[in-house]
PDB file of N, CA and C in Angstrom:
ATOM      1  N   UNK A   1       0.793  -1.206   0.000  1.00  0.00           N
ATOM      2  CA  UNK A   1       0.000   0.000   0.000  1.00  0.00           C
ATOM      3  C   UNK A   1       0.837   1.273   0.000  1.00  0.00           C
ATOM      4  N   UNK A   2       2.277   0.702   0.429  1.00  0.00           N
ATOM      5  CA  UNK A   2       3.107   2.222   0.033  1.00  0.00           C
ATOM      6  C   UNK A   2       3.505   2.356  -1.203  1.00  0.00           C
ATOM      7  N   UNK A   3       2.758   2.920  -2.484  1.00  0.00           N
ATOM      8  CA  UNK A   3       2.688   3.253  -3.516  1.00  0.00           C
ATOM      9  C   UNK A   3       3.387   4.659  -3.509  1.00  0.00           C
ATOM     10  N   UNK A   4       3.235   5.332  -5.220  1.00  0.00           N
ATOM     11  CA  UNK A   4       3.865   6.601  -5.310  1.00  0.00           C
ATOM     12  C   UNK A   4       2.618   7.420  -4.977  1.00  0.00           C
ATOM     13  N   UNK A   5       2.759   8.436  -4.032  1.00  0.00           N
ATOM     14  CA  UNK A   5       1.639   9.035  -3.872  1.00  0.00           C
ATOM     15  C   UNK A   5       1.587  10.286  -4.951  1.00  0.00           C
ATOM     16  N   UNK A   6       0.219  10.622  -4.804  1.00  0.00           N
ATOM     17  CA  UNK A   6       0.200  11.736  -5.942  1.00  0.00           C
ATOM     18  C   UNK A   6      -0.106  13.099  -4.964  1.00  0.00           C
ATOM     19  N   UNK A   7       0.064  14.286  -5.781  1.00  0.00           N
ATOM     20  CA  UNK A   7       0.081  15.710  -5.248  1.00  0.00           C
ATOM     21  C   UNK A   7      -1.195  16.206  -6.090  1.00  0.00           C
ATOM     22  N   UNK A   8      -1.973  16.850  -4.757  1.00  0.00           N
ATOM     23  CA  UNK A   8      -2.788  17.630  -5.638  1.00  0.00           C
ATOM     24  C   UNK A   8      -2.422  18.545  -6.547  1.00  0.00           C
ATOM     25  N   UNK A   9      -2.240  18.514  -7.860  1.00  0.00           N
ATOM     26  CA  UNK A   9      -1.809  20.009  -8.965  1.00  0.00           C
ATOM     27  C   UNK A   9      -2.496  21.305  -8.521  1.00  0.00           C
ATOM     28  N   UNK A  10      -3.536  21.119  -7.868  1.00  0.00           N
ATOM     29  CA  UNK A  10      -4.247  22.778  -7.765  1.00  0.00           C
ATOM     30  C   UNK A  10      -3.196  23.355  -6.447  1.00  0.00           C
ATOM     31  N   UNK A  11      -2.845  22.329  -5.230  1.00  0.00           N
ATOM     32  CA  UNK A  11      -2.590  22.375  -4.148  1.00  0.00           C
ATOM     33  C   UNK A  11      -0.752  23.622  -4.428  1.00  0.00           C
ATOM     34  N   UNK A  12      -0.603  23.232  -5.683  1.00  0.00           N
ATOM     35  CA  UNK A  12       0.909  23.660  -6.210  1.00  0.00           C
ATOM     36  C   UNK A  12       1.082  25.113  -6.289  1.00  0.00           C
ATOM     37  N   UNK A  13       0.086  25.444  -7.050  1.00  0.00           N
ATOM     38  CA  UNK A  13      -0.352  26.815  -8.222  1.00  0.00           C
ATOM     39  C   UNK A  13      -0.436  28.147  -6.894  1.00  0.00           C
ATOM     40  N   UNK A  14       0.404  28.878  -7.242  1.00  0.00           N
ATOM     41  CA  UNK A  14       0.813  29.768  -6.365  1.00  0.00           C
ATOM     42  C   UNK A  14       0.147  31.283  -7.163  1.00  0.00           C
ATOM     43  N   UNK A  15       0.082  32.353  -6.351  1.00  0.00           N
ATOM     44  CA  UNK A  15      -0.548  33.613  -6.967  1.00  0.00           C
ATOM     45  C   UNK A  15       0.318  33.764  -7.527  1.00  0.00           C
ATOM     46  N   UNK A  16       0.212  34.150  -9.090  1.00  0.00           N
ATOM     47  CA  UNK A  16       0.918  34.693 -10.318  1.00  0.00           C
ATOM     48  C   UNK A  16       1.439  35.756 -10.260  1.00  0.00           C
ATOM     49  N   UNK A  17       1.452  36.978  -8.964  1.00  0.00           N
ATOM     50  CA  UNK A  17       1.804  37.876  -9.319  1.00  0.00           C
ATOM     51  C   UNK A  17       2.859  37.768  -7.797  1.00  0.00           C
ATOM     52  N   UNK A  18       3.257  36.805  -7.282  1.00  0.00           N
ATOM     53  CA  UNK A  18       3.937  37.035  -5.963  1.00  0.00           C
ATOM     54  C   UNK A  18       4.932  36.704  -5.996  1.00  0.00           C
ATOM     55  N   UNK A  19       5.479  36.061  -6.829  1.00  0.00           N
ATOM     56  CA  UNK A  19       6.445  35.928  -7.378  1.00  0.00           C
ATOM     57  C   UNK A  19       7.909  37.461  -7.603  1.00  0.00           C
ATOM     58  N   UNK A  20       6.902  38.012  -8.608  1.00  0.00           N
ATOM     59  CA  UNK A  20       7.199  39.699  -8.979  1.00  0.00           C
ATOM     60  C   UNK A  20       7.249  40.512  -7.859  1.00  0.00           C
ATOM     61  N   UNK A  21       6.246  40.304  -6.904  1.00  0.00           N
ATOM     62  CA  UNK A  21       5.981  40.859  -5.776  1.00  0.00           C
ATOM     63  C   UNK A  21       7.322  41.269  -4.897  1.00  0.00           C
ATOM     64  N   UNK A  22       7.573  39.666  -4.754  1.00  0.00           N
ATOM     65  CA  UNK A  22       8.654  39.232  -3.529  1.00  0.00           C
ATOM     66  C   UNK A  22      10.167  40.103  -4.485  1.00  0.00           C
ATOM     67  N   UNK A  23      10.088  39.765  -5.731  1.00  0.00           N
ATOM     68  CA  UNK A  23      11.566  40.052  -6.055  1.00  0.00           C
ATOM     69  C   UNK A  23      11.457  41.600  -5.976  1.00  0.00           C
ATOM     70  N   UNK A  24      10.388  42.267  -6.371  1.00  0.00           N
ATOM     71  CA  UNK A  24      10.660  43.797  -6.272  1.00  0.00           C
ATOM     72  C   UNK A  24      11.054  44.092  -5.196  1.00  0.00           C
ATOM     73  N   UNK A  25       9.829  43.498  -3.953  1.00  0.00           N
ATOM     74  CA  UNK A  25      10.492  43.597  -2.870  1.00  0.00           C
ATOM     75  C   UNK A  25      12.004  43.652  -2.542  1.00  0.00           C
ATOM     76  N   UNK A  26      12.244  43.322  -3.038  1.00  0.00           N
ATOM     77  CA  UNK A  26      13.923  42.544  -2.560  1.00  0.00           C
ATOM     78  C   UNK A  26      14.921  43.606  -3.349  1.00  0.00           C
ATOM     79  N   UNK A  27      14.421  43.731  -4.016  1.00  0.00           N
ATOM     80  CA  UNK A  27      15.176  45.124  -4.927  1.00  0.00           C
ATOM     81  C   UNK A  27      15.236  46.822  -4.088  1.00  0.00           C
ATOM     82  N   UNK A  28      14.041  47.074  -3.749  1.00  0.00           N
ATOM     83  CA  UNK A  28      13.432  48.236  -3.328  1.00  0.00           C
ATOM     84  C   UNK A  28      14.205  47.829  -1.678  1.00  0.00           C
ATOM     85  N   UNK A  29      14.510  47.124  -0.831  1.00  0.00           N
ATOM     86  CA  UNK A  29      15.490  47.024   0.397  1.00  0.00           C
ATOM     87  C   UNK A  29      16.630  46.712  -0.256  1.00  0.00           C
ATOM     88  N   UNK A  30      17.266  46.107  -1.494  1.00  0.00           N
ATOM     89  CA  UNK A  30      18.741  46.774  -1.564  1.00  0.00           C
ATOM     90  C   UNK A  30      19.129  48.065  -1.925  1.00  0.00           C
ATOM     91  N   UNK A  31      17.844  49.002  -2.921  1.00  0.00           N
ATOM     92  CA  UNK A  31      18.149  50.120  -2.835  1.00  0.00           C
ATOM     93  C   UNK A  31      18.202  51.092  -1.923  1.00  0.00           C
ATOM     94  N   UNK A  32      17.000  50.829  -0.930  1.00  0.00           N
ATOM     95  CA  UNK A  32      17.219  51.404   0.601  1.00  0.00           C
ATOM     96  C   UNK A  32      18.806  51.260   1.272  1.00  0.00           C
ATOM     97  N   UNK A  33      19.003  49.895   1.256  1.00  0.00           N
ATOM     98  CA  UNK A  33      20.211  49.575   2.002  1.00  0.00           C
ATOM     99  C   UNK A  33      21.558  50.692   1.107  1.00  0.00           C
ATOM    100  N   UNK A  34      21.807  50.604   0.133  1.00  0.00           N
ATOM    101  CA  UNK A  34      22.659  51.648  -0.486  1.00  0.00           C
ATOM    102  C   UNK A  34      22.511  52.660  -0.533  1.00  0.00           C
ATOM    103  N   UNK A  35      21.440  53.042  -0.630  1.00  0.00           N
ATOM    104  CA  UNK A  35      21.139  54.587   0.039  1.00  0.00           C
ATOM    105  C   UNK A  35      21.905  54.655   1.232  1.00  0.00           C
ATOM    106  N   UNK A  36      21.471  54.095   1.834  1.00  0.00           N
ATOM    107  CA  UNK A  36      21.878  54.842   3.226  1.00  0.00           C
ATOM    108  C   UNK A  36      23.110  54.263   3.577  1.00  0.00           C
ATOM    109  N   UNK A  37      24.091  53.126   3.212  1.00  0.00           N
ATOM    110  CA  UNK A  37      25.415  53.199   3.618  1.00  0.00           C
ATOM    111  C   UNK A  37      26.143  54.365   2.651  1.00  0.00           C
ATOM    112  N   UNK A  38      25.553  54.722   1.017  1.00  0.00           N
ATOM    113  CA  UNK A  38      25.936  55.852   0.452  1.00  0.00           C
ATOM    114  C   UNK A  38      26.290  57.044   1.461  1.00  0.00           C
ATOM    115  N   UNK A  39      24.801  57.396   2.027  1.00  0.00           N
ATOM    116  CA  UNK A  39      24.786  58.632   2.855  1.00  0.00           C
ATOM    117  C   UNK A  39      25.565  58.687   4.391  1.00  0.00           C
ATOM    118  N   UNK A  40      26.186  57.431   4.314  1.00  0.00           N
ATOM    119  CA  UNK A  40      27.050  57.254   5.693  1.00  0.00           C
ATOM    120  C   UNK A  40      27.865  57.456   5.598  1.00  0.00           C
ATOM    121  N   UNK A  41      28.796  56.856   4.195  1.00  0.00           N
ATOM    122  CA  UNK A  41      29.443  57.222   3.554  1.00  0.00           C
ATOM    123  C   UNK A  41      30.194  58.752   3.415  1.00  0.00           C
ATOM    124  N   UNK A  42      29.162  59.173   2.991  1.00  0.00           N
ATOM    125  CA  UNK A  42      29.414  60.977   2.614  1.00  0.00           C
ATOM    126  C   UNK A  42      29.253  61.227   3.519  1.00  0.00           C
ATOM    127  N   UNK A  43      28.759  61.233   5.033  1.00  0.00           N
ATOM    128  CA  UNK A  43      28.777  62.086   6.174  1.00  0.00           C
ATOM    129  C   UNK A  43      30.166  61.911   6.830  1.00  0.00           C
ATOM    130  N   UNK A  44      30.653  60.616   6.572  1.00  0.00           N
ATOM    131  CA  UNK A  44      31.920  60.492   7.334  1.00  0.00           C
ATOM    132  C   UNK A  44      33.002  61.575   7.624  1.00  0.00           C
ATOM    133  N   UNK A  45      33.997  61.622   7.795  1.00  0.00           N
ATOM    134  CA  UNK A  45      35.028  62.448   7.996  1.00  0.00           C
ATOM    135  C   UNK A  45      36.083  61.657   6.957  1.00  0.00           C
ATOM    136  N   UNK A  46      36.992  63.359   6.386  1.00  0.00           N
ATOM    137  CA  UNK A  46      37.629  62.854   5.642  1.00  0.00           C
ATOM    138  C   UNK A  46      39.056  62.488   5.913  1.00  0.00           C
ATOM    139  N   UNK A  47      39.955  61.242   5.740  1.00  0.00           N
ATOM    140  CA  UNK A  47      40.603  60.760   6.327  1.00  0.00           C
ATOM    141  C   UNK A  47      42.176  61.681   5.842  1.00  0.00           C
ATOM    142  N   UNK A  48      42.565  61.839   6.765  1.00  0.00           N
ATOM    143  CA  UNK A  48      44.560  62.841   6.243  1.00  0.00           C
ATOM    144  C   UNK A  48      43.797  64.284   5.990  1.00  0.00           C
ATOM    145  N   UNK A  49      42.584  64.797   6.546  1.00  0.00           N
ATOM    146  CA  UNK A  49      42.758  66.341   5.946  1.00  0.00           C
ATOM    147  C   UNK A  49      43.147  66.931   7.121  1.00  0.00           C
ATOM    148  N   UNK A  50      43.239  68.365   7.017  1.00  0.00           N
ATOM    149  CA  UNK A  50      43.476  69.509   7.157  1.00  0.00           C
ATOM    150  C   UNK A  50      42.742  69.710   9.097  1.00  0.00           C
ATOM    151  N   UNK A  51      43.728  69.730  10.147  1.00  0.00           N
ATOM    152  CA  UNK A  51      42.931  69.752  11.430  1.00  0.00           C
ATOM    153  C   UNK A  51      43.821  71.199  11.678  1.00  0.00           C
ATOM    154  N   UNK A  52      43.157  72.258  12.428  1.00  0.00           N
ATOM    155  CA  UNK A  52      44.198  73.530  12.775  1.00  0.00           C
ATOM    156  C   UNK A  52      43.452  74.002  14.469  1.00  0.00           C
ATOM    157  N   UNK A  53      44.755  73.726  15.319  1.00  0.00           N
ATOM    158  CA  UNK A  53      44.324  74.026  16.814  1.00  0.00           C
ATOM    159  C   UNK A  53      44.585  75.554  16.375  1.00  0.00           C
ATOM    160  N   UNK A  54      44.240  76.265  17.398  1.00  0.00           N
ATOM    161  CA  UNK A  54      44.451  77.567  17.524  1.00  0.00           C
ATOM    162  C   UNK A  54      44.205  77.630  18.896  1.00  0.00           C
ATOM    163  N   UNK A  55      45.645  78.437  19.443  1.00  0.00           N
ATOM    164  CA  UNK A  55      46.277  78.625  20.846  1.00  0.00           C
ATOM    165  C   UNK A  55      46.416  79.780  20.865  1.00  0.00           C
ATOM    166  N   UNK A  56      46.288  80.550  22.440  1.00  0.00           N
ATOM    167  CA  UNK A  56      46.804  81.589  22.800  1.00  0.00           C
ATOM    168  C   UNK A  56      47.644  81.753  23.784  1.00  0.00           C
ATOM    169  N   UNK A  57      48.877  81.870  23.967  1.00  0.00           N
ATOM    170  CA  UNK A  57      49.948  81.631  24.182  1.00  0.00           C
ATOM    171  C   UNK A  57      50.561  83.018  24.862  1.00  0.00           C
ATOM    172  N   UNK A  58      50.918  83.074  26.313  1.00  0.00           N
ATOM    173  CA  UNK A  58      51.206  84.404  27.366  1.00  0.00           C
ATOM    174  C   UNK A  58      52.561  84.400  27.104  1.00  0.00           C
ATOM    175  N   UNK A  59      53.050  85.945  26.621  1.00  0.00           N
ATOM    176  CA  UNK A  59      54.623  85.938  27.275  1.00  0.00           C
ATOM    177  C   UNK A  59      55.204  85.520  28.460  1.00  0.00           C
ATOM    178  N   UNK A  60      56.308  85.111  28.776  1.00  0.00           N
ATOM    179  CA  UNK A  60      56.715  85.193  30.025  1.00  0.00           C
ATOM    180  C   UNK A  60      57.900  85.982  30.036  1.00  0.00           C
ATOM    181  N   UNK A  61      58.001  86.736  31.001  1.00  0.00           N
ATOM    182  CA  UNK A  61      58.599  87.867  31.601  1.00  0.00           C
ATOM    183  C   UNK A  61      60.061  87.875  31.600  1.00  0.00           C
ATOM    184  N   UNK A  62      61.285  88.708  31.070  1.00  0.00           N
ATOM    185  CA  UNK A  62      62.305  88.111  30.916  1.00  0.00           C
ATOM    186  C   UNK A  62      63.132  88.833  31.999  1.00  0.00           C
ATOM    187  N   UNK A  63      64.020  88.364  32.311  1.00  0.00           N
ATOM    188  CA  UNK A  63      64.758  88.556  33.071  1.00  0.00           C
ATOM    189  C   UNK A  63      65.786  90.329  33.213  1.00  0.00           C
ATOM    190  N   UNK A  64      66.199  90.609  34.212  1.00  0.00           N
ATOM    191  CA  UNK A  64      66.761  92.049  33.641  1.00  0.00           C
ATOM    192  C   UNK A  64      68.088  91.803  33.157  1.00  0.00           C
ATOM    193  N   UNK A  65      68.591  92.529  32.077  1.00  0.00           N
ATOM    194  CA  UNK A  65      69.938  92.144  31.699  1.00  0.00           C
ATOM    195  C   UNK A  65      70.952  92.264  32.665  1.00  0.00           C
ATOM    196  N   UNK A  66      72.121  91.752  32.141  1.00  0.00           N
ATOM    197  CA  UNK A  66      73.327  91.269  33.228  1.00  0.00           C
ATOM    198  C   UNK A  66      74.027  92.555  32.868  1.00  0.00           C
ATOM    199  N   UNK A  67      74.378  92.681  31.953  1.00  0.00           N
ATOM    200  CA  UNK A  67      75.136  94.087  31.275  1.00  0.00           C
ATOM    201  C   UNK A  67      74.588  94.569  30.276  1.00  0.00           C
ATOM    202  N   UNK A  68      74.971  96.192  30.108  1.00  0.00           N
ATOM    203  CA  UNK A  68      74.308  96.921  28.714  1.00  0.00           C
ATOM    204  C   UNK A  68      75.593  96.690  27.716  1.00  0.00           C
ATOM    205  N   UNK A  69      75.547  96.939  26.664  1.00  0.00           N
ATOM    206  CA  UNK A  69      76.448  97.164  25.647  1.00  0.00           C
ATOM    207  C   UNK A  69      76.172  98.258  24.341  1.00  0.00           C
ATOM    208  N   UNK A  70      76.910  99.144  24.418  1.00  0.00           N
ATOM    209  CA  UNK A  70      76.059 100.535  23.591  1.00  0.00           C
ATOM    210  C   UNK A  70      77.505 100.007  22.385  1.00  0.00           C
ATOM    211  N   UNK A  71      76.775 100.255  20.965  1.00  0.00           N
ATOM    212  CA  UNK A  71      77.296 100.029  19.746  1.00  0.00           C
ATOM    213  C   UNK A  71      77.745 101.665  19.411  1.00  0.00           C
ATOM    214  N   UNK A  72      78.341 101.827  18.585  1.00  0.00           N
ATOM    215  CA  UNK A  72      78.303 103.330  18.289  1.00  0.00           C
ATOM    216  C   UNK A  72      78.872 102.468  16.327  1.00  0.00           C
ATOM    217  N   UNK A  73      78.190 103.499  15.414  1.00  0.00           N
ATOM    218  CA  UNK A  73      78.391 103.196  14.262  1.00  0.00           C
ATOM    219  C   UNK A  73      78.677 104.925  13.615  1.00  0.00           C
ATOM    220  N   UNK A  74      79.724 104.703  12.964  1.00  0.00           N
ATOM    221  CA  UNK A  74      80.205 106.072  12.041  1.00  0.00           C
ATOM    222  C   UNK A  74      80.655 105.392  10.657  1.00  0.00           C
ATOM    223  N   UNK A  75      79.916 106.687  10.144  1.00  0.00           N
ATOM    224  CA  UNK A  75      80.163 106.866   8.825  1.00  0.00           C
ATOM    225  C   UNK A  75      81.192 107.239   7.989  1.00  0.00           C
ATOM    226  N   UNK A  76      82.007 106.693   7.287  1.00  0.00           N
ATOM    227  CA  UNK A  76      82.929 107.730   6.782  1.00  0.00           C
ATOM    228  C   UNK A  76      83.347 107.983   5.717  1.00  0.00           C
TER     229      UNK A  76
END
């Protein structure tokens, strides 16, 4: 009695259009998905550019000299 069993054919037949359905689907979330690693992409920071601290920086006070030395220059 264990014969080949048979399959209902109607039981098979799937909606004709879900097929199309599912793959668009599947299209329309990889274009989402590239979109947005695109736009992650471009927000990033760009790698080796251009960084500029800007400091403000106090004299410190110098000492009084040890000796003067006066130059004298003539012309002649």
């Amino acid at each position: 009695m264990n014969g080949p069993t048979r399959r209902n054919p109607r039981a098979r037949r799937r909606h004709p259009l879900l097929r199309p359905a599912l793959a668009a689907l599947g299209l329309l979330v990889l274009l989402l998905l590239g979109i947005s690693i695109g736009m992650a992409l471009e927000d990033g920071p760009n790698p080796g550019g251009t960084q500029t601290n800007v400091r403000t920086l106090t004299p410190q006070p110098l000492p009084p000299a040890a000796r003067t030395v006066t130059v004298t220059v003539t012309t002649g």
